[in-house]
C-alpha atoms as a PDB file:
ATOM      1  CA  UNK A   1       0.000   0.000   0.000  1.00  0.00           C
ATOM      2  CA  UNK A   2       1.492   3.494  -0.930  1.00  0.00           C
ATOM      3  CA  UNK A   3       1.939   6.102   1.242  1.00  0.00           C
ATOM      4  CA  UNK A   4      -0.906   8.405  -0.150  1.00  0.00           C
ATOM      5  CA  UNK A   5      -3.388   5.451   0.283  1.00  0.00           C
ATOM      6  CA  UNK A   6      -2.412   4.897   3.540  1.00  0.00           C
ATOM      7  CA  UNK A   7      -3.152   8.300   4.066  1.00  0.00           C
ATOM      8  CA  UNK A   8      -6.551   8.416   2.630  1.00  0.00           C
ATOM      9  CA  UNK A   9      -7.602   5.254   4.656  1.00  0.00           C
ATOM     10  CA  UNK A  10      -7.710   3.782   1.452  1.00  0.00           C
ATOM     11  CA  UNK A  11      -8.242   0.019   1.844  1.00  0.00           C
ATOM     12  CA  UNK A  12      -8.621  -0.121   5.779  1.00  0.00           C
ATOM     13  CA  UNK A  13     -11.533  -0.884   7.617  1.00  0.00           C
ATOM     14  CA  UNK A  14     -13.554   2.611   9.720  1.00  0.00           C
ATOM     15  CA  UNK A  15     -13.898   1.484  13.197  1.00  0.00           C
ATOM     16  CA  UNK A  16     -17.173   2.331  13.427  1.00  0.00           C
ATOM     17  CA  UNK A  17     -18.556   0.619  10.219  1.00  0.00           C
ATOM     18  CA  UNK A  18     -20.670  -2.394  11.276  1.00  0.00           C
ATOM     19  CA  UNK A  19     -22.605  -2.463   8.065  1.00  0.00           C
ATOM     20  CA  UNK A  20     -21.143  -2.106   4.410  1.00  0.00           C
ATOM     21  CA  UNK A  21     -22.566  -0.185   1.686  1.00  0.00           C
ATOM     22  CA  UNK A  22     -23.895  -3.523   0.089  1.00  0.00           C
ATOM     23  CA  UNK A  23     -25.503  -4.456   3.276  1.00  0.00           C
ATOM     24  CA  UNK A  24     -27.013  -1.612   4.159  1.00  0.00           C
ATOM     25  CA  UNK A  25     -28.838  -1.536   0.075  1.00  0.00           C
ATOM     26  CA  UNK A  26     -29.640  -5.585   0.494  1.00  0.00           C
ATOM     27  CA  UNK A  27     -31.850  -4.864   4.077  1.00  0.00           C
ATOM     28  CA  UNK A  28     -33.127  -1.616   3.057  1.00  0.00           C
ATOM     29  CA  UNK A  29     -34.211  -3.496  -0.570  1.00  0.00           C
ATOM     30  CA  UNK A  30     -35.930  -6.353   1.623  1.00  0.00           C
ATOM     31  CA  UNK A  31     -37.457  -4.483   4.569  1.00  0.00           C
ATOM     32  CA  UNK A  32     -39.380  -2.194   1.426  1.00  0.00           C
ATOM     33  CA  UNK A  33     -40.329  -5.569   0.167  1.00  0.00           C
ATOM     34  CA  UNK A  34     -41.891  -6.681   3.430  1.00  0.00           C
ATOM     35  CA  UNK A  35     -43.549  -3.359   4.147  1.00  0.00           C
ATOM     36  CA  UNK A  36     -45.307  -3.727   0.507  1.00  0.00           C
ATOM     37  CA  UNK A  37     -46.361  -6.711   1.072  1.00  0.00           C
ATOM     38  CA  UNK A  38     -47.816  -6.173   4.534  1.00  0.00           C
ATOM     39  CA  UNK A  39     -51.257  -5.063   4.240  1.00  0.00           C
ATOM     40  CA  UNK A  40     -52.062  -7.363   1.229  1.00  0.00           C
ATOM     41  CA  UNK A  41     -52.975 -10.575   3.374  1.00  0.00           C
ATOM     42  CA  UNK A  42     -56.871  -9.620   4.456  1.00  0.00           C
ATOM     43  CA  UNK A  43     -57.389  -8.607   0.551  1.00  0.00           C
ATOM     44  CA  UNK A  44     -56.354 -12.295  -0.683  1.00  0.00           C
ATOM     45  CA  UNK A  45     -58.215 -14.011   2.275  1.00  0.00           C
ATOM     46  CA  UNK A  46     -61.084 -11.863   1.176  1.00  0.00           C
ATOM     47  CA  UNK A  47     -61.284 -12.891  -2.480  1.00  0.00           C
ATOM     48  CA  UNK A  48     -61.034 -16.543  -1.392  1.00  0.00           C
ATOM     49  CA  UNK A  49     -64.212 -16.403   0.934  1.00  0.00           C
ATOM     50  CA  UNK A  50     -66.405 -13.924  -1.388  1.00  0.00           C
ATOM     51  CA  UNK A  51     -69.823 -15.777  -1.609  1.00  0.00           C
ATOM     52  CA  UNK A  52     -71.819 -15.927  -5.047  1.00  0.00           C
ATOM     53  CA  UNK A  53     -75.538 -17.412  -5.488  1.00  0.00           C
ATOM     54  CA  UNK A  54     -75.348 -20.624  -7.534  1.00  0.00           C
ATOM     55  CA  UNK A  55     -78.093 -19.337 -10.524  1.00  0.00           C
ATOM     56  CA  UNK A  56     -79.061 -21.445 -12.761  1.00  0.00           C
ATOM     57  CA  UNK A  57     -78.026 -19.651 -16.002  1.00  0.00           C
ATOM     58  CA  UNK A  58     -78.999 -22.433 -18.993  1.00  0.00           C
ATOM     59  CA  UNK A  59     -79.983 -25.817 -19.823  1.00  0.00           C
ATOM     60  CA  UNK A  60     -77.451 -27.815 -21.830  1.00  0.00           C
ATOM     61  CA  UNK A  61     -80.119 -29.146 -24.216  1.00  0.00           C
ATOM     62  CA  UNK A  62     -81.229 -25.835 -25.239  1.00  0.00           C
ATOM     63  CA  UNK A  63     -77.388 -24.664 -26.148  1.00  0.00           C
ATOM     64  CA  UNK A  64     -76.811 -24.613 -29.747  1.00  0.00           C
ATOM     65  CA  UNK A  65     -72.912 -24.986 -30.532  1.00  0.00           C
ATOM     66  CA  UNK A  66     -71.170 -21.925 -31.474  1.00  0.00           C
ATOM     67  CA  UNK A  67     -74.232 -19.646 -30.712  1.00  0.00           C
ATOM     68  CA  UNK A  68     -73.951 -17.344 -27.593  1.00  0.00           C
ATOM     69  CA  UNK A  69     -76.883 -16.371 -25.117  1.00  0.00           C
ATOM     70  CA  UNK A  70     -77.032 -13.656 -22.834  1.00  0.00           C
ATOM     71  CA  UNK A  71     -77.797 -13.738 -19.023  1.00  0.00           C
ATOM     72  CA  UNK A  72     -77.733 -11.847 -15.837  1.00  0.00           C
ATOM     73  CA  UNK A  73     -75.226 -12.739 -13.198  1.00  0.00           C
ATOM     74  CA  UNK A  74     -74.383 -12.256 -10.215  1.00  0.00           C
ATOM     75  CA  UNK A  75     -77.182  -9.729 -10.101  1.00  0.00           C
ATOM     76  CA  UNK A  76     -79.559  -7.514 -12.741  1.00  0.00           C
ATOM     77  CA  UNK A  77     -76.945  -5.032 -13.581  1.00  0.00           C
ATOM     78  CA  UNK A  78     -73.904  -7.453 -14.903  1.00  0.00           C
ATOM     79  CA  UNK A  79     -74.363  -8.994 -18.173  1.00  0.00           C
ATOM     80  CA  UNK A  80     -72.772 -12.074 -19.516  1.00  0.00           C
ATOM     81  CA  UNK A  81     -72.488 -14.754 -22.245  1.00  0.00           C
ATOM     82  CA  UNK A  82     -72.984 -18.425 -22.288  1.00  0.00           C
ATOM     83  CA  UNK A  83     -71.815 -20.548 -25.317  1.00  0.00           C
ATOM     84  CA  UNK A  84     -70.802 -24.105 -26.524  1.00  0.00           C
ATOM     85  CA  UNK A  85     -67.662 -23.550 -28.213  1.00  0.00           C
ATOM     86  CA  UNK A  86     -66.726 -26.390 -30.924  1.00  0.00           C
ATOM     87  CA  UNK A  87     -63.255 -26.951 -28.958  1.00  0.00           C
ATOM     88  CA  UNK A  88     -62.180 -27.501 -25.404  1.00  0.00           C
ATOM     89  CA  UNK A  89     -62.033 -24.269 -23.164  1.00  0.00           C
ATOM     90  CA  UNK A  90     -60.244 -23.293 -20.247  1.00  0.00           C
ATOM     91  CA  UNK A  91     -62.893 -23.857 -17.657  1.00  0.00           C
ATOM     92  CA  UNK A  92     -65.157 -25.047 -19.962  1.00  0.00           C
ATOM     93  CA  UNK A  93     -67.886 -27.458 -18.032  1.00  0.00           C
ATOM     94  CA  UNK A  94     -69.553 -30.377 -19.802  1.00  0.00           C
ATOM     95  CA  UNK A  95     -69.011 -33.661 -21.912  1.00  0.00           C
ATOM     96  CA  UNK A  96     -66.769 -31.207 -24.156  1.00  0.00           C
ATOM     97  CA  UNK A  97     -65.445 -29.176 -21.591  1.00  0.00           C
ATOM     98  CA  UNK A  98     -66.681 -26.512 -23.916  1.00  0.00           C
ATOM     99  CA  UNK A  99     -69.499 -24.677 -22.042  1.00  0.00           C
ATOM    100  CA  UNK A 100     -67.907 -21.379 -21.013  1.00  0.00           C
ATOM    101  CA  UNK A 101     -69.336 -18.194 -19.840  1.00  0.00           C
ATOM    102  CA  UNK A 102     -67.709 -14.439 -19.881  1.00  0.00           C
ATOM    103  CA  UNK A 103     -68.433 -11.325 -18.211  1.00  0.00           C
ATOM    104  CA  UNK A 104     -69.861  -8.881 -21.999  1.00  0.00           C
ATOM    105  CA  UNK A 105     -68.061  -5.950 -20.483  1.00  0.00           C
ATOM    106  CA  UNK A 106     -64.087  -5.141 -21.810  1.00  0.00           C
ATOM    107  CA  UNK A 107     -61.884  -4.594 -18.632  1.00  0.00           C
ATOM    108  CA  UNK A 108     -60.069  -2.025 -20.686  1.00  0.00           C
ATOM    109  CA  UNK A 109     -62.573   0.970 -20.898  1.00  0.00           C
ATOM    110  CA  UNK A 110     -65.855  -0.600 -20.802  1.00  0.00           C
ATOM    111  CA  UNK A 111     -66.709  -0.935 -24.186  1.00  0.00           C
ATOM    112  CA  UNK A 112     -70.074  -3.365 -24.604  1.00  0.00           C
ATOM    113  CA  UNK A 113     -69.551  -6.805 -26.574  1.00  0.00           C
ATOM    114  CA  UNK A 114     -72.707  -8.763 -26.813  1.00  0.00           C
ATOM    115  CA  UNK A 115     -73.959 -12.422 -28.031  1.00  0.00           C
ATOM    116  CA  UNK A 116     -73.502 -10.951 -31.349  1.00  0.00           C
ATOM    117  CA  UNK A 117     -69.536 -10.138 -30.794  1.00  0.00           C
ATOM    118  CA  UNK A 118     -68.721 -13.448 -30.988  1.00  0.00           C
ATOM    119  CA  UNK A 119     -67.434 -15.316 -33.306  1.00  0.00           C
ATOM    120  CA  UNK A 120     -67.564 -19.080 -33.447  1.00  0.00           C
ATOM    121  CA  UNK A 121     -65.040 -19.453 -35.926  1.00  0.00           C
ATOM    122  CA  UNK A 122     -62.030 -18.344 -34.257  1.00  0.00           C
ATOM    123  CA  UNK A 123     -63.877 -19.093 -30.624  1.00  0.00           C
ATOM    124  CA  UNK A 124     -63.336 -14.819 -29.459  1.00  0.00           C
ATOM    125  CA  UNK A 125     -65.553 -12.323 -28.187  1.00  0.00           C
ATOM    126  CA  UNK A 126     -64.929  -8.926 -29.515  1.00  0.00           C
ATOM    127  CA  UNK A 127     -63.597  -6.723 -31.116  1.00  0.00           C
ATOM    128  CA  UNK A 128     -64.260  -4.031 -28.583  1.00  0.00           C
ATOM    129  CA  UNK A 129     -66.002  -1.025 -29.811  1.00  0.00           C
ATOM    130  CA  UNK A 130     -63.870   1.379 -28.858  1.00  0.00           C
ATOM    131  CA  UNK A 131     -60.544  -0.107 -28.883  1.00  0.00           C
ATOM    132  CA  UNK A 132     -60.646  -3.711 -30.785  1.00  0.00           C
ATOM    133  CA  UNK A 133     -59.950  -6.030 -27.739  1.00  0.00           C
ATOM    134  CA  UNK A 134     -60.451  -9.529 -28.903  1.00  0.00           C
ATOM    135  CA  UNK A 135     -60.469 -11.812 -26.341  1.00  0.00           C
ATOM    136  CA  UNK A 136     -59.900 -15.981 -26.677  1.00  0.00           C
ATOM    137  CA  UNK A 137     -62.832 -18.007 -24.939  1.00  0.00           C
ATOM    138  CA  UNK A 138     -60.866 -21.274 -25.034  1.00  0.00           C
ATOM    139  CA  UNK A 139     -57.785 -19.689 -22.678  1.00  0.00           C
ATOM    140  CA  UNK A 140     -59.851 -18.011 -19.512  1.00  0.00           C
ATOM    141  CA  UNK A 141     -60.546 -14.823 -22.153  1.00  0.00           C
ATOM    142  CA  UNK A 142     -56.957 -14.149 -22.065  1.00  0.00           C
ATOM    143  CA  UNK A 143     -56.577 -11.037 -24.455  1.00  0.00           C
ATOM    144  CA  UNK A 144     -55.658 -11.689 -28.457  1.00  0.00           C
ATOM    145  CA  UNK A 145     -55.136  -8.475 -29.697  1.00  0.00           C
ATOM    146  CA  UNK A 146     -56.051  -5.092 -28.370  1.00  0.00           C
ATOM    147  CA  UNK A 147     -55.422  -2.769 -25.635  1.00  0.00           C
ATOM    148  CA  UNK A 148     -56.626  -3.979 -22.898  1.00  0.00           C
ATOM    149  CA  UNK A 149     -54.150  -5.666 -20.283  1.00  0.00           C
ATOM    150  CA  UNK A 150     -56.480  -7.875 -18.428  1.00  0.00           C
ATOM    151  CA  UNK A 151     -58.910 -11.115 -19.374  1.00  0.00           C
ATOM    152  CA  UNK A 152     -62.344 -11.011 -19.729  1.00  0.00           C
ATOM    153  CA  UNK A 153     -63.982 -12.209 -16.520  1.00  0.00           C
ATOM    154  CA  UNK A 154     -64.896 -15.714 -16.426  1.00  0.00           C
ATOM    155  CA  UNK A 155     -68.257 -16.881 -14.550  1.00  0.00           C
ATOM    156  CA  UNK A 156     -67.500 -20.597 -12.510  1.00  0.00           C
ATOM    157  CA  UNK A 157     -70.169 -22.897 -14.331  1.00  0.00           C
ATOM    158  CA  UNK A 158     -70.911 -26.191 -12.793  1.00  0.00           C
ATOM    159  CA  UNK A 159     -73.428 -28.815 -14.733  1.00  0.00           C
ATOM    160  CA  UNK A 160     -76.585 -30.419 -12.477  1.00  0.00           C
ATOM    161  CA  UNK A 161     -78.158 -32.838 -14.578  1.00  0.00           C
ATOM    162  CA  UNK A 162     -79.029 -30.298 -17.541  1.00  0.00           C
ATOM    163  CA  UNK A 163     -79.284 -26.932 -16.037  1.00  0.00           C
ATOM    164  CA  UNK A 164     -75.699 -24.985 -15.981  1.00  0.00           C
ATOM    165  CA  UNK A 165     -75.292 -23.525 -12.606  1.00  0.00           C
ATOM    166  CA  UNK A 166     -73.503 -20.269 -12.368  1.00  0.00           C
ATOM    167  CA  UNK A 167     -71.286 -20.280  -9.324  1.00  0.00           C
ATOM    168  CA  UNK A 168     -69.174 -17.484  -9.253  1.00  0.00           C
ATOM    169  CA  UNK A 169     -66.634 -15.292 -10.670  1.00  0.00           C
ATOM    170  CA  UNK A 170     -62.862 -15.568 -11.760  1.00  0.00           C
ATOM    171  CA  UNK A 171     -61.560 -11.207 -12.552  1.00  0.00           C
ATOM    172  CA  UNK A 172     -62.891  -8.318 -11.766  1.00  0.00           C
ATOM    173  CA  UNK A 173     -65.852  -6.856 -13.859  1.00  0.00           C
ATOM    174  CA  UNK A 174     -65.028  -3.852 -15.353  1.00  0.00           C
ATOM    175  CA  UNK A 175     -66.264  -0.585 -13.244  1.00  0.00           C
ATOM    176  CA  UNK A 176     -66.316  -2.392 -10.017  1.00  0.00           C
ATOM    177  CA  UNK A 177     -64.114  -2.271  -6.874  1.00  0.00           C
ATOM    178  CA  UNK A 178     -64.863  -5.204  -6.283  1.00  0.00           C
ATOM    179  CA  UNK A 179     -67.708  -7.681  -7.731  1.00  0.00           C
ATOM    180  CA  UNK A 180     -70.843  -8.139  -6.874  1.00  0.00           C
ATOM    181  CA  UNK A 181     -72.065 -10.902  -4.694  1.00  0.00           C
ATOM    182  CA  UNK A 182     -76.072 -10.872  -5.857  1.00  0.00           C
ATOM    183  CA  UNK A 183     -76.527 -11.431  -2.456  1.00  0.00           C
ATOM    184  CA  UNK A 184     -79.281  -9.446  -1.051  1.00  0.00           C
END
């Protein structure tokens, strides 16, 4: 070591330095991580116990393959589709597992896509109105082309004998804090 470096304290330890540079970045970087995190437990446990009514939405007999229905669910003010895709779907219910349902509303801006948005052929809902979301009914709505960032939300179907029982909801509807229950 030279003279100057010596000097400087160059290369020696500061008495009073019980935590290094690197340390000190490596716990700050993981007690910000913690605090983020530390508020978001009730949130999850409150997703996981939401309650929905189990509605009976369709009968399987009346669906015609690659036609789409409307319905009403969880309450009056959320409207959906129901359809029998010619493919197996991503929480699809049935002998197929091709009965799916989707929230009509786009979780980008809200534009409306009805019965008449979809399109057997390709198995997607949309375009969007206002921005030409597309969304794929045979992966959970995941997005095809678009701008919106999110899935469409999926309604839970269940089969009893031939009605299809709605039985909740997988995303968030568009223009909600959080979804409805259609409890009363």
């Amino acid at each position: 070591m030279t003279q100057k470096a010596k000097a400087e304290g160059v290369g020696q330890k500061h008495p009073c330095s019980a935590v290094s540079r690197r340390q000190f970045l490596i716990l700050g970087g993981a007690s910000v991580a913690v605090l983020a995190t530390y508020g978001t437990g009730a949130g999850a446990q409150q997703l996981v116990s939401s309650s929905y009514v189990r509605t009976v939405v369709g009968k399987v007999s009346e669906l015609v393959p690659g036609e789409a229905t409307t319905f009403l669910y969880p309450n009056d003010d959320v409207e959906n589709v129901l359809v029998m895709l010619g493919e197996e779907a991503g929480g699809g219910v049935g002998e197929g597992r091709n009965i799916v349902a989707f929230n009509t509303i786009c979780p980008h801006m809200g534009g409306y896509m009805g019965a008449a948005d979809f399109h057997a052929e390709h198995s997607v809902l949309g375009p969007c109105p206002l921005h030409l979301s597309t969304f794929d009914l045979t992966k959970h709505g995941m997005i095809v082309s678009g701008h919106a960032v999110e899935s469409l939300p999926q309604i839970v179907l269940e089969i009893d004998g031939d009605d299809i029982v709605a039985t909740g909801v997988m995303g968030l509807f568009y223009g909600y804090n959080q979804n409805p229950s259609g409890e009363a």
